[in-house]
Protein backbone atom coordinates (compact mmCIF):
# COMPACT_ATOMS: atom_id res chain seq x y z
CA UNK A 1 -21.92 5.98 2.47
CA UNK A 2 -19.45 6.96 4.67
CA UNK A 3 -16.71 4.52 3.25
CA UNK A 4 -17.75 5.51 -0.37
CA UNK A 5 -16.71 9.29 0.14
CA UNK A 6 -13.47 7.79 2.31
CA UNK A 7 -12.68 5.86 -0.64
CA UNK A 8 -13.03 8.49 -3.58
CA UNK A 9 -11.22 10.81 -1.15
CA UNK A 10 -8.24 8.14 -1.10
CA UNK A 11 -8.16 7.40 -4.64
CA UNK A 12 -7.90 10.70 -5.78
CA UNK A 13 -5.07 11.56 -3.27
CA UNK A 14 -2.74 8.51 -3.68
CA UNK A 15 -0.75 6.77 -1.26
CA UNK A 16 1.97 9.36 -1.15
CA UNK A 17 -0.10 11.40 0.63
CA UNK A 18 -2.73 9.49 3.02
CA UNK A 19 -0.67 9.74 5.91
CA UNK A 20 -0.66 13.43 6.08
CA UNK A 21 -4.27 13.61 5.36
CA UNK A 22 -5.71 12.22 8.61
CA UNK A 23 -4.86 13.06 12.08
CA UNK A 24 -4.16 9.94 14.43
CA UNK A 25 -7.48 10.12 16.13
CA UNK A 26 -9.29 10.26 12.76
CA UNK A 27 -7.82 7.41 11.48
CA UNK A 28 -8.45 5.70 15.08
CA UNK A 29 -12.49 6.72 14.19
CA UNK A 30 -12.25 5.38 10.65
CA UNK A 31 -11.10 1.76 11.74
CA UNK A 32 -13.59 1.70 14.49
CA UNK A 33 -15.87 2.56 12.67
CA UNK A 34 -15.01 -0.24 9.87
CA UNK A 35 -17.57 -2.63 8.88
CA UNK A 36 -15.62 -4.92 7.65
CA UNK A 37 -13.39 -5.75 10.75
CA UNK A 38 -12.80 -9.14 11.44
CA UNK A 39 -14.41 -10.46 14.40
CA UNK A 40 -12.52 -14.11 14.75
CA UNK A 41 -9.60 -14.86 12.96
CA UNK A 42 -9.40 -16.92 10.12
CA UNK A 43 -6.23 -18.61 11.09
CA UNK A 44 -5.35 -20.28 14.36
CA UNK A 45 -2.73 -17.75 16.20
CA UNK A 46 0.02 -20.56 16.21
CA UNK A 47 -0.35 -21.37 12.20
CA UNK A 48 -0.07 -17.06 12.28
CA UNK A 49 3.31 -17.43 13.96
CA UNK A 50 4.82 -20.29 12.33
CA UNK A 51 3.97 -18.26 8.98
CA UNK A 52 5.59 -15.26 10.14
CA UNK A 53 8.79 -16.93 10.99
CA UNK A 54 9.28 -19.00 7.92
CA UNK A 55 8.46 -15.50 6.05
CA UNK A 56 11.03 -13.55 7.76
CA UNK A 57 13.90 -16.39 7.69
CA UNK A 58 13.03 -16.34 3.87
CA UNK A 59 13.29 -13.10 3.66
CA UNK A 60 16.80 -13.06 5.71
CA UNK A 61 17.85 -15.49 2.97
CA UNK A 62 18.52 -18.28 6.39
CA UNK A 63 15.71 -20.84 4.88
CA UNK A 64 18.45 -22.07 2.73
């Protein structure tokens, strides 16, 4: 219920203004207290990294 009001709360404000509705140690609570935190990663770390590098050389326009 919790994440229901969170939600409606953050829809109505808009993302202009979410970071200057929450202290640091309330958003701290609200991702401890997610649910929906992911308890082993989907991808291996090393597939993570490799993905990450070819993202930012693409980015950097030095993929070419």
């Amino acid at each position: 219920m919790r994440f229901w009001r969170l939600h409606q709360i953050l829809s109505f404000l808009g993302h202009a203004h979410i970071q200057n509705f929450f202290t640091n140690r309330e958003w701290v609570q609200i991702i401890q207290a997610n649910p929906y935190v992911i308890q082993h990663p989907i991808i291996l770390s090393q597939t993570s990294t490799i993905l990450r590098e070819v993202a930012v050389k693409h980015l950097t326009g030095k993929d070419v």
